[in-house]
N, C-alpha and C. Protein backbone atom coordinates (compact mmCIF):
# COMPACT_ATOMS: atom_id res chain seq x y z
N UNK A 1 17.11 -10.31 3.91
CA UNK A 1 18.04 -11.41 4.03
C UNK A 1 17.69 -12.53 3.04
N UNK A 2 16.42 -13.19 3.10
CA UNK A 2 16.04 -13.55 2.18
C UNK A 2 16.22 -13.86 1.12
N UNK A 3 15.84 -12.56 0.32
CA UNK A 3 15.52 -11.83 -1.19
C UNK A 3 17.24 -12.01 -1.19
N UNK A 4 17.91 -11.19 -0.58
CA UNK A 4 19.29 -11.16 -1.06
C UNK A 4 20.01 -12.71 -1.30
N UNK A 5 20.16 -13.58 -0.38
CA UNK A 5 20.26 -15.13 -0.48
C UNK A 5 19.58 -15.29 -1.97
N UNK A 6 19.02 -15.39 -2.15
CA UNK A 6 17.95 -15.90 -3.22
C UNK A 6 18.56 -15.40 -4.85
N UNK A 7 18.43 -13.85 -4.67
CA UNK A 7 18.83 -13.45 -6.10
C UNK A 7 20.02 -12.91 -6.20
N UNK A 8 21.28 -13.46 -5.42
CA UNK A 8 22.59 -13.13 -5.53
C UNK A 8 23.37 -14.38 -6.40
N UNK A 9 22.40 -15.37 -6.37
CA UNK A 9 23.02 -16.34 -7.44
C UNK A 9 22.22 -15.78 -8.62
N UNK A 10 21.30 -14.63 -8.96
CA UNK A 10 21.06 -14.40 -10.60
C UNK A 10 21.82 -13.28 -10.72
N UNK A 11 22.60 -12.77 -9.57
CA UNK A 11 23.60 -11.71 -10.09
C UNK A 11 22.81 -10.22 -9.86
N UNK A 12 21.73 -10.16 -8.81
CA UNK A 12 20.97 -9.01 -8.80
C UNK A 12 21.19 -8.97 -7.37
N UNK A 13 21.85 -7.43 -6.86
CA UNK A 13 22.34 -6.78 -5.72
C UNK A 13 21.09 -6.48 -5.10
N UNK A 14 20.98 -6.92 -4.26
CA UNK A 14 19.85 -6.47 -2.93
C UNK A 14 20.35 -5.31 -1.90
N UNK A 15 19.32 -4.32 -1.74
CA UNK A 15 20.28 -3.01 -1.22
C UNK A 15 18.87 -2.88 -0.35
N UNK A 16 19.13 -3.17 1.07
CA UNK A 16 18.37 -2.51 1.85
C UNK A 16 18.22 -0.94 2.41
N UNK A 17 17.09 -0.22 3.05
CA UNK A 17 16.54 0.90 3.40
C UNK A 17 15.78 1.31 3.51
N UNK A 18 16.16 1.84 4.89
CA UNK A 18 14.97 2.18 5.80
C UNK A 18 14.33 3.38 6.14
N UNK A 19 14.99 4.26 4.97
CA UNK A 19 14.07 5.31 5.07
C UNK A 19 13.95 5.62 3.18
N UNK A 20 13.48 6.34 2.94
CA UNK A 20 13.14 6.59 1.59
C UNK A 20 13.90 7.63 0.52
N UNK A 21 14.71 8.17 2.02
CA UNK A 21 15.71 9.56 1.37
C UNK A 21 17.05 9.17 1.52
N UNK A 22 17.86 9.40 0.31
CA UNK A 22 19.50 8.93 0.50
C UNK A 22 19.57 7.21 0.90
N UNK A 23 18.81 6.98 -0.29
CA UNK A 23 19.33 5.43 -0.74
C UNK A 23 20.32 5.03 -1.13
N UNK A 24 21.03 4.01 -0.60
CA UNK A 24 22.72 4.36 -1.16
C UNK A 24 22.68 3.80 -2.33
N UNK A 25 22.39 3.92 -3.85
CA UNK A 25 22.34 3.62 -4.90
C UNK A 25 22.92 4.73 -5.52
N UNK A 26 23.69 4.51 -6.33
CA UNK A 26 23.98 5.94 -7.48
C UNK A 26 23.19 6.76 -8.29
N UNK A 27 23.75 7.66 -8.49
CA UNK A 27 22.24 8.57 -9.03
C UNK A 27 22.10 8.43 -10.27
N UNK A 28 21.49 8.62 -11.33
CA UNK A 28 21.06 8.49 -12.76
C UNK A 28 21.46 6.67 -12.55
N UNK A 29 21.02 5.87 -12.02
CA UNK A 29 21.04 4.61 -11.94
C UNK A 29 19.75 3.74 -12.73
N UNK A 30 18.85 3.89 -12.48
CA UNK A 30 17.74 3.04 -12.74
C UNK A 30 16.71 3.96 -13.92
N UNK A 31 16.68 3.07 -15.16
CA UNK A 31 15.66 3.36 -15.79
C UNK A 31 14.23 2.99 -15.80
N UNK A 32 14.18 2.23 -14.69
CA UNK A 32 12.68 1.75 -14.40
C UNK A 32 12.35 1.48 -12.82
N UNK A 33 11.59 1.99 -11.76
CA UNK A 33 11.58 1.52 -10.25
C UNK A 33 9.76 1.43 -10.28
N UNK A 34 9.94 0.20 -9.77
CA UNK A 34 8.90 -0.21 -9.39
C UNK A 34 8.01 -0.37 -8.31
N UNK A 35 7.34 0.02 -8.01
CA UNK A 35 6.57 0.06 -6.49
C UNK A 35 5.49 -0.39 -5.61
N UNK A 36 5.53 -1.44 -5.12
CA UNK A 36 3.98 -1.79 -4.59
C UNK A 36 3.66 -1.82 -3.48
N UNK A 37 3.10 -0.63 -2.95
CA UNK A 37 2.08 -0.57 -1.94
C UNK A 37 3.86 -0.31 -0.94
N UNK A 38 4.32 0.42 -1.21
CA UNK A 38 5.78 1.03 -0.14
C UNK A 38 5.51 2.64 -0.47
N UNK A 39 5.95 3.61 0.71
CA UNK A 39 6.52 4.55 0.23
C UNK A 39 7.56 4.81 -0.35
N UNK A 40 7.20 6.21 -0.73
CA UNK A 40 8.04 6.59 -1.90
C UNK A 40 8.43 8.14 -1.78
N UNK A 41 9.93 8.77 -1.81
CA UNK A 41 10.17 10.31 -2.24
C UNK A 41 10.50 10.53 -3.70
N UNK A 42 9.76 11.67 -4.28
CA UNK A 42 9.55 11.97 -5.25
C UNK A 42 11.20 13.07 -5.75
N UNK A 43 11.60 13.49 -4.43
CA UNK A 43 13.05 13.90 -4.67
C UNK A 43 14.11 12.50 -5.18
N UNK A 44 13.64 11.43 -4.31
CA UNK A 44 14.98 10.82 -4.34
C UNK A 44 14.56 10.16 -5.79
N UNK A 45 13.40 9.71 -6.13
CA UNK A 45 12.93 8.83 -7.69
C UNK A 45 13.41 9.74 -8.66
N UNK A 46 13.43 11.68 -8.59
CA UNK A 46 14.25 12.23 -9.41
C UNK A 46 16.18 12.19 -9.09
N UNK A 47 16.69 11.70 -8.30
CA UNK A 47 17.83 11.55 -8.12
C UNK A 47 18.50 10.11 -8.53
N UNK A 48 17.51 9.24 -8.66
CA UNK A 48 17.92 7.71 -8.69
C UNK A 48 17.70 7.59 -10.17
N UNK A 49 16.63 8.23 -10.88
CA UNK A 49 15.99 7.77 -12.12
C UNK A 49 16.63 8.05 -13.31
N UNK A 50 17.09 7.58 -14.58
CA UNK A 50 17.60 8.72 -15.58
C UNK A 50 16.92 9.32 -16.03
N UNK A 51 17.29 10.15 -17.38
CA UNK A 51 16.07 10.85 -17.91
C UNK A 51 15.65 10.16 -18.42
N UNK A 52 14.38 10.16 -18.59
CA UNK A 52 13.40 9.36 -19.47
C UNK A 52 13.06 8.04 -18.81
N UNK A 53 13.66 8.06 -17.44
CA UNK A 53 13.51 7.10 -16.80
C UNK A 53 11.51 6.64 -16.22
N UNK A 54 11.59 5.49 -15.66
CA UNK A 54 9.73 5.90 -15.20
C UNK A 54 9.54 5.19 -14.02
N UNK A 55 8.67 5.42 -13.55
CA UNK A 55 8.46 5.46 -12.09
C UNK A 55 7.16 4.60 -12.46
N UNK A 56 6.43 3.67 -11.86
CA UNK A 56 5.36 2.90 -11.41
C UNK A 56 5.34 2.43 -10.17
N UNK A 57 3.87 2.63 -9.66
CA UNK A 57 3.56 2.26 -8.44
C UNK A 57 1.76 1.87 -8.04
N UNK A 58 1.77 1.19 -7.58
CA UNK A 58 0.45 0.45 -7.35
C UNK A 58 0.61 0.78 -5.09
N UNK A 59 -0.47 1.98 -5.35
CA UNK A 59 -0.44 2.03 -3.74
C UNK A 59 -1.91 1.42 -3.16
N UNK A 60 -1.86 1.71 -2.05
CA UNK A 60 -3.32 1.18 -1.29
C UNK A 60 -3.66 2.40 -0.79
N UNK A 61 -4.85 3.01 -1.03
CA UNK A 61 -5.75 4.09 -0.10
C UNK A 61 -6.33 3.82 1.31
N UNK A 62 -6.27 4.87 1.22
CA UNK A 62 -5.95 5.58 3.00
C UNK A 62 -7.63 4.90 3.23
N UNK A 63 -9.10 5.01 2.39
CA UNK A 63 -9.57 4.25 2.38
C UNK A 63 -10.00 2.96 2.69
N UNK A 64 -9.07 2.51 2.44
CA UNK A 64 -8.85 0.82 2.32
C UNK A 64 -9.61 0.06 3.61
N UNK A 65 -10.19 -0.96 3.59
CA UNK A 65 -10.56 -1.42 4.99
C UNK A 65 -10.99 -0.56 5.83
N UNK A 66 -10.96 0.75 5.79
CA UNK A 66 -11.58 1.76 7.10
C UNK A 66 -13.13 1.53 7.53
N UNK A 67 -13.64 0.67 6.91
CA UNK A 67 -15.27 0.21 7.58
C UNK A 67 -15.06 -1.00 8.16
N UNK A 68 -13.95 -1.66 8.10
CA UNK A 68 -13.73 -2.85 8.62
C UNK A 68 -13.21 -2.18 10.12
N UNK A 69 -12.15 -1.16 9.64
CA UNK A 69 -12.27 -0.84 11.11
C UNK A 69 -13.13 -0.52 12.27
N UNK A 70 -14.02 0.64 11.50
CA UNK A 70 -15.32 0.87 11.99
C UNK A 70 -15.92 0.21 12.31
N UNK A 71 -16.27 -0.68 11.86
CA UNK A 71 -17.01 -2.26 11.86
C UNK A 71 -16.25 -2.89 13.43
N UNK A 72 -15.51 -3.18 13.89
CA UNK A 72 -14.71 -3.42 14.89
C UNK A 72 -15.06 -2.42 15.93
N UNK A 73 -14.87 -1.15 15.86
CA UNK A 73 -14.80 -0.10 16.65
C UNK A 73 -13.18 0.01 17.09
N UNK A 74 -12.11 0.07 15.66
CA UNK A 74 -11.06 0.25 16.14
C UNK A 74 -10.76 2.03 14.91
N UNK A 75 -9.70 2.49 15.30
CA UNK A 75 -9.40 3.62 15.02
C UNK A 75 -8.27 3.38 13.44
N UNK A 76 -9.09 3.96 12.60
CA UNK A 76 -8.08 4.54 11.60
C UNK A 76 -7.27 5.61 11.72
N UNK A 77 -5.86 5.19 11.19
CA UNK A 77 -4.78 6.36 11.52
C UNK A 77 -5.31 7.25 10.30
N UNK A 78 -5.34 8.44 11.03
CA UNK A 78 -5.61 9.90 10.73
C UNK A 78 -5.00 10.24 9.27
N UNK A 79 -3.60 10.07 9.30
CA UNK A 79 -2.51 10.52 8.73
C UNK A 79 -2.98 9.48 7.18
N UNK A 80 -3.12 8.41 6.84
CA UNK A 80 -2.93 7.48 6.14
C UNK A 80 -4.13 7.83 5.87
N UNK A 81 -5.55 8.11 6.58
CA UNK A 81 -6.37 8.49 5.69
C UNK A 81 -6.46 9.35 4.40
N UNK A 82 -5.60 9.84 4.80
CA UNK A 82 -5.79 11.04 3.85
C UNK A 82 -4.93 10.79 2.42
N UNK A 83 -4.25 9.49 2.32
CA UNK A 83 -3.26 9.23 1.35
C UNK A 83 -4.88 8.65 0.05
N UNK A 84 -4.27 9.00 -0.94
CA UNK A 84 -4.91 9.19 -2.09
C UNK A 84 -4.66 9.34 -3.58
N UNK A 85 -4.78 9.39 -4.81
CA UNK A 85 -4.33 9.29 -6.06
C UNK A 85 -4.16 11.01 -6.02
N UNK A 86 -4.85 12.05 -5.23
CA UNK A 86 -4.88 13.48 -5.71
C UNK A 86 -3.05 13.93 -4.41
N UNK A 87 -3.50 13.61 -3.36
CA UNK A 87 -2.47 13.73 -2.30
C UNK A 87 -0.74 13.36 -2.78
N UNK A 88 -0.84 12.03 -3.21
CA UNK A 88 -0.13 11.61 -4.24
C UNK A 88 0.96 12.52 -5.56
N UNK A 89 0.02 12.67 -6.34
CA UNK A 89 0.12 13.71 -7.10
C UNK A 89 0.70 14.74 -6.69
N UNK A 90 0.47 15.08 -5.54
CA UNK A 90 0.90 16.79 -5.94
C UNK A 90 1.95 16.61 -5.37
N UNK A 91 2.78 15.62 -5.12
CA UNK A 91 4.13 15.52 -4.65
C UNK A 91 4.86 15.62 -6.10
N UNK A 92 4.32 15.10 -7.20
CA UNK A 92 5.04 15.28 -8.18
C UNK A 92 5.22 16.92 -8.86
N UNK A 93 4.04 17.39 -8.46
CA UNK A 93 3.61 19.29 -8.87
C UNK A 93 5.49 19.76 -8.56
N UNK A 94 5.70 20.73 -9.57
CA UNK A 94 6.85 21.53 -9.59
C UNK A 94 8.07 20.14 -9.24
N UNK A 95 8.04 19.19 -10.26
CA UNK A 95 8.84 18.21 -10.00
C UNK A 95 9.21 17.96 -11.76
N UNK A 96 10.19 17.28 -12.35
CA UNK A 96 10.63 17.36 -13.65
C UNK A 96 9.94 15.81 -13.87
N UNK A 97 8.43 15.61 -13.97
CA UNK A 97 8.32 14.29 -14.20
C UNK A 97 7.00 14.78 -14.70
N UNK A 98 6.82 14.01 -16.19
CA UNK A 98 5.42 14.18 -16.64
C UNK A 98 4.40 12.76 -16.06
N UNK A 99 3.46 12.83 -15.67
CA UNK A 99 2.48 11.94 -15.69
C UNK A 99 1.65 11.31 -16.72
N UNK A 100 2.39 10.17 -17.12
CA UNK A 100 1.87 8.95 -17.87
C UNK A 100 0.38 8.23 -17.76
N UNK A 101 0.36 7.95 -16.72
CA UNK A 101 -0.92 7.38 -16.06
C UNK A 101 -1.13 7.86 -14.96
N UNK A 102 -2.54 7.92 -14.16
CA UNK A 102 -2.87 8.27 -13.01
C UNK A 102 -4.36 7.65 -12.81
N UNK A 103 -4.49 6.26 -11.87
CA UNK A 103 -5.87 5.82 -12.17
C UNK A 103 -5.95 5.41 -10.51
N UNK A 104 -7.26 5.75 -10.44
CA UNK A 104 -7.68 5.31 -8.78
C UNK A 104 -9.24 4.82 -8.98
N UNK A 105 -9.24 3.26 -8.04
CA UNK A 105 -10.41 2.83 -8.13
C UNK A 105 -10.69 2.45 -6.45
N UNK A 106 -12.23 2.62 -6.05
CA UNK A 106 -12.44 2.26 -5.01
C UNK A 106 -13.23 0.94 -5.46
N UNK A 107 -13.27 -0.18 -4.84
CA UNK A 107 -14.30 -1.47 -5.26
C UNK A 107 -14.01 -2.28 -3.65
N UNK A 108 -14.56 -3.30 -3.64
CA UNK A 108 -14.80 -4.03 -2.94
C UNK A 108 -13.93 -5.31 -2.36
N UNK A 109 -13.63 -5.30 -1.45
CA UNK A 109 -12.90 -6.98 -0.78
C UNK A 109 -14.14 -7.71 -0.08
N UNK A 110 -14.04 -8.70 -0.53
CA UNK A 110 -15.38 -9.43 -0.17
C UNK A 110 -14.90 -10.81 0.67
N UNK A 111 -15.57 -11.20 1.85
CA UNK A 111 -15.14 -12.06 2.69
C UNK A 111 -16.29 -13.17 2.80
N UNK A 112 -15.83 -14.03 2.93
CA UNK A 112 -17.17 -15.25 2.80
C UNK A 112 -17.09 -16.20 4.36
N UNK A 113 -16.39 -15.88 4.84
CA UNK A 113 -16.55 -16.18 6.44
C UNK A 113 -15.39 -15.15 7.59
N UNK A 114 -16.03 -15.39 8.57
CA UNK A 114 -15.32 -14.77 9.64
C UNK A 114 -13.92 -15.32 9.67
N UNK A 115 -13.48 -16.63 9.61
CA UNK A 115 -12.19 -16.80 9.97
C UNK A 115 -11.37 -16.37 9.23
N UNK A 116 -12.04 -16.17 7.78
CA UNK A 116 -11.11 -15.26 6.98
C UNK A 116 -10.72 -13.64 6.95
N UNK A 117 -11.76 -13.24 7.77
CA UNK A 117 -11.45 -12.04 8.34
C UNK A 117 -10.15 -11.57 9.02
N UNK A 118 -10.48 -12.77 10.03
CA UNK A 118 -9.48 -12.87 11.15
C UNK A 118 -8.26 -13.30 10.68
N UNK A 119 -8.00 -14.00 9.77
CA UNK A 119 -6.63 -14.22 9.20
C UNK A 119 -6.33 -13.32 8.57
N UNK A 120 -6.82 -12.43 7.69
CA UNK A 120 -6.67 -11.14 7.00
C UNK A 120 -6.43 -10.08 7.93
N UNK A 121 -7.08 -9.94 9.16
CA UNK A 121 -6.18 -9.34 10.12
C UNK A 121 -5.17 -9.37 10.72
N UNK A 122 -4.72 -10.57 11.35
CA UNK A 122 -3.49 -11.08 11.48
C UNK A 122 -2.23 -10.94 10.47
N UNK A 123 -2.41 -11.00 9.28
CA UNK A 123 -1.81 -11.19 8.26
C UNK A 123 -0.46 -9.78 7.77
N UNK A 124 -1.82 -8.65 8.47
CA UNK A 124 -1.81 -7.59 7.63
C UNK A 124 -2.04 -6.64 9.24
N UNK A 125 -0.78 -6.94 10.23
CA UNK A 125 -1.38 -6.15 11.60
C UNK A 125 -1.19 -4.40 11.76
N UNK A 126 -0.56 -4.16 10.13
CA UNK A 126 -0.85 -2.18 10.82
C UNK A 126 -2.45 -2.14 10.22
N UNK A 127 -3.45 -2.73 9.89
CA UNK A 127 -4.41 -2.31 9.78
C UNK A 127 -5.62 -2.08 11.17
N UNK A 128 -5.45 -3.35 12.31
CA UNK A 128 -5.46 -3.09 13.63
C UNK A 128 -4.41 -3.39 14.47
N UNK A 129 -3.49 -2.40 14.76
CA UNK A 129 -2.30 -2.64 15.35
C UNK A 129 -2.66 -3.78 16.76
N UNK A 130 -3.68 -3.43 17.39
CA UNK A 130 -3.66 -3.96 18.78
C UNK A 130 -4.62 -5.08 18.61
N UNK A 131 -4.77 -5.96 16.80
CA UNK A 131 -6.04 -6.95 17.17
C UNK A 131 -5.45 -7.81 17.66
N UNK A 132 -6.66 -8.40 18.44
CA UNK A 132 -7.04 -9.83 18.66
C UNK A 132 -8.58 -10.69 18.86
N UNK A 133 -8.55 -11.41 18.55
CA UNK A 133 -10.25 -12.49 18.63
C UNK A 133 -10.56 -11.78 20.32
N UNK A 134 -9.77 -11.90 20.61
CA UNK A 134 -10.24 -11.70 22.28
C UNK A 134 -11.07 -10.22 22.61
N UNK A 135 -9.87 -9.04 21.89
CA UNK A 135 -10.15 -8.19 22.10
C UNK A 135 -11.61 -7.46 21.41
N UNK A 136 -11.26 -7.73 20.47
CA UNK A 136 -12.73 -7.54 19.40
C UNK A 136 -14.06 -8.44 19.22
N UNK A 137 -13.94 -9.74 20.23
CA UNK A 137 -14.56 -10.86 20.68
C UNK A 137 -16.10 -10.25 19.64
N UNK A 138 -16.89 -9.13 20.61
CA UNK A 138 -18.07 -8.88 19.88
C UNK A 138 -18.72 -8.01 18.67
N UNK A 139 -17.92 -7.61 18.50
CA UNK A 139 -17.99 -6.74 17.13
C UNK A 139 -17.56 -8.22 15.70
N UNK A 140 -16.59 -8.89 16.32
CA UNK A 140 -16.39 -10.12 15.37
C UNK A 140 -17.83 -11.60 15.25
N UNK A 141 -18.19 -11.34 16.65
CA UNK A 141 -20.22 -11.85 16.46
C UNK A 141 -20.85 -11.12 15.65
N UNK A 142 -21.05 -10.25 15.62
CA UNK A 142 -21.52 -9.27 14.89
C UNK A 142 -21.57 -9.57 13.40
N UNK A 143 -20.84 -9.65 13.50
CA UNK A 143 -19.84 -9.91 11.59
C UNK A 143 -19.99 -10.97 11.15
N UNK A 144 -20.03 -12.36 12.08
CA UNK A 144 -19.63 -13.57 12.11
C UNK A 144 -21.63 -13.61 11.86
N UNK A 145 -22.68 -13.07 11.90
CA UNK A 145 -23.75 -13.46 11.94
C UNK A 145 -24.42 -12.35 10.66
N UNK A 146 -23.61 -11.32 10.43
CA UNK A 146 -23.32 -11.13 9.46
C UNK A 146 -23.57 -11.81 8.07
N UNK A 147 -22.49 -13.14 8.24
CA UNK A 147 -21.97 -13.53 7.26
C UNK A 147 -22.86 -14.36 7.06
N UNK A 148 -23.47 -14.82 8.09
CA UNK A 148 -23.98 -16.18 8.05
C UNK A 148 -25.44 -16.17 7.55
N UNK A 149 -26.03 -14.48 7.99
CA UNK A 149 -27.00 -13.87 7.28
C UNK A 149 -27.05 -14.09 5.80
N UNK A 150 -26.09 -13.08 5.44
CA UNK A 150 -26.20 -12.89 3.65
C UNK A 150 -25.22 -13.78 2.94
N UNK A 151 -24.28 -14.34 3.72
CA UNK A 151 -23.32 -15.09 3.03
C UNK A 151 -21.64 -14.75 2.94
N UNK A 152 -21.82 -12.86 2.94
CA UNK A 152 -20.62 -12.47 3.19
C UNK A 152 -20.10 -10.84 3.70
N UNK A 153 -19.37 -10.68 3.46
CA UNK A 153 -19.74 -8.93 4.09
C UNK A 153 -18.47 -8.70 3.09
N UNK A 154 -18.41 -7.50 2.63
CA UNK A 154 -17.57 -6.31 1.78
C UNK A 154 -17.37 -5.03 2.38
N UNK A 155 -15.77 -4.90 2.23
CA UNK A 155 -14.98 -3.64 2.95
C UNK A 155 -14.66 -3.08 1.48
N UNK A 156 -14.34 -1.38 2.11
CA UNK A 156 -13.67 -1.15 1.03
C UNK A 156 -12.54 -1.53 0.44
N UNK A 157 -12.14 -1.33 -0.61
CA UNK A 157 -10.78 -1.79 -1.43
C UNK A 157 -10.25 -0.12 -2.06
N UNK A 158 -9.38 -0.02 -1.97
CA UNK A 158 -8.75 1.49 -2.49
C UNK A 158 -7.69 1.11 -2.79
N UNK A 159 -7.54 1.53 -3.73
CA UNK A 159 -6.06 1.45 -4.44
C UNK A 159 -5.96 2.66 -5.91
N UNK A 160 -4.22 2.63 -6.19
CA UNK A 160 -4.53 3.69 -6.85
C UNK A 160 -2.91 3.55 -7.70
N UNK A 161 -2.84 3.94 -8.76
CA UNK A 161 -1.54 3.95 -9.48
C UNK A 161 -1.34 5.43 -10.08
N UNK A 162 -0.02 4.94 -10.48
CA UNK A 162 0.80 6.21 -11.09
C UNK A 162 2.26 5.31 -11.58
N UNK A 163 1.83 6.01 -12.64
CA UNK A 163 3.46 5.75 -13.60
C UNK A 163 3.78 7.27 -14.20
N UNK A 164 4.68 7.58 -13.71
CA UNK A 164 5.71 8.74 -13.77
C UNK A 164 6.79 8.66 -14.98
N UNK A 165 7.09 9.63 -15.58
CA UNK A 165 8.55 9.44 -16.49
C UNK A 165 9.07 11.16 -15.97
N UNK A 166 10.47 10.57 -15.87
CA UNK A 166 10.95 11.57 -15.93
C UNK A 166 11.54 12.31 -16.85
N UNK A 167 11.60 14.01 -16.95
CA UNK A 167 12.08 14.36 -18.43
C UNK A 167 13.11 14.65 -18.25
C-alpha cells in the first residue's frame, strides 16, 4: 500500500503477490528483476524475463543466526536450514539461464549489547517466532554477561548471491 502510494506519482506500477508462481505481469516483460532476501521460482523468472534478460538476488542462509538460536534454546526451522548458494543453484540445473555470478560468504553479525539483541529479535520475528524477554528471560542472562564479559558476542551471518541471465 505504501510503496504503491509513493511511486505511482513516478509513474512505476506496484503489483502485489503472494505467491511466487503466476504473477500477473506479462511474460517476456522485464529485462532486469531484482531480489533481496524474498523467494523466488526459477520457472516463473524464465517466464517474466526476456532473453538476455538477468536475474539478481542477494539471499540470507539457512545458516544465518542459527547459534543465536541455539544460544536461546529455540528451534531452527528444518526446512530453511538447508537453503544455501548449492540448494539454490540447482533450481536453475536444466533451466535456459547461464550463471553469471554465484558467491556465498559466511562471516559474522556482531552485537555489542543485549538490548540490541533483543531489538534484532523483535525486528526480525520469523527468526524466533514465539520470542519474548520473558520467555527466554535466562538464556538472554547468559548472553547479557556474555557481553559484558568480552564486550560482545557474534552469530553467524550467511548470505549468498546469484545473478542469472537468461539465454
Amino acid at each position: 500500500m505504501i510503496a504503491r502510494q509513493r511511486l505511482s506519482t513516478l509513474g512505476v506500477t506496484v503489483v502485489f503477490s503472494q505467491t511466487d508462481e503466476n504473477i500477473p505481469i506479462p511474460s517476456s516483460y522485464y529485462d532486469l528483476i531484482l531480489n533481496q532476501h524474498d523467494s523466488f521460482s526459477v520457472n516463473e523468472l524464465e517466464r517474466l524475463l526476456q532473453s538476455g534478460g538477468t536475474f539478481l538476488t542477494q539471499q540470507v542462509g539457512g545458516k544465518d543466526c542459527s547459534d543465536l538460536n541455539k544460544a536461546l534454546g529455540a528451534k531452527v526451522d528444518p526446512l530453511y536450514s538447508k537453503w544455501n548458494l548449492d540448494h539454490a543453484l540447482a533450481a536453475f540445473s536444466n533451466k535456459p539461464f547461464h550463471i553469471q555470478k554465484a558467491l556465498e560468504k559466511i562471516g559474522v553479525q556482531r552485537f555489542y549489547d543485549i538490548g540490541a539483541v533483543i531489538y534484532y529479535l523483535k525486528a526480525i520475528p520469523w527468526q524466533i517466532p514465539d520470542f519474548s524477554v520473558e520467555k527466554y528471560k535466562h538464556p538472554l542472562q547468559q548472553m547479557h554477561e556474555h557481553i559484558q564479559h568480552k564486550g560482545y558476542i557474534d552469530f553467524i551471518q550467511h548470505r549468498f548471491l546469484i545473478e542469472a541471465r537468461l539465454l
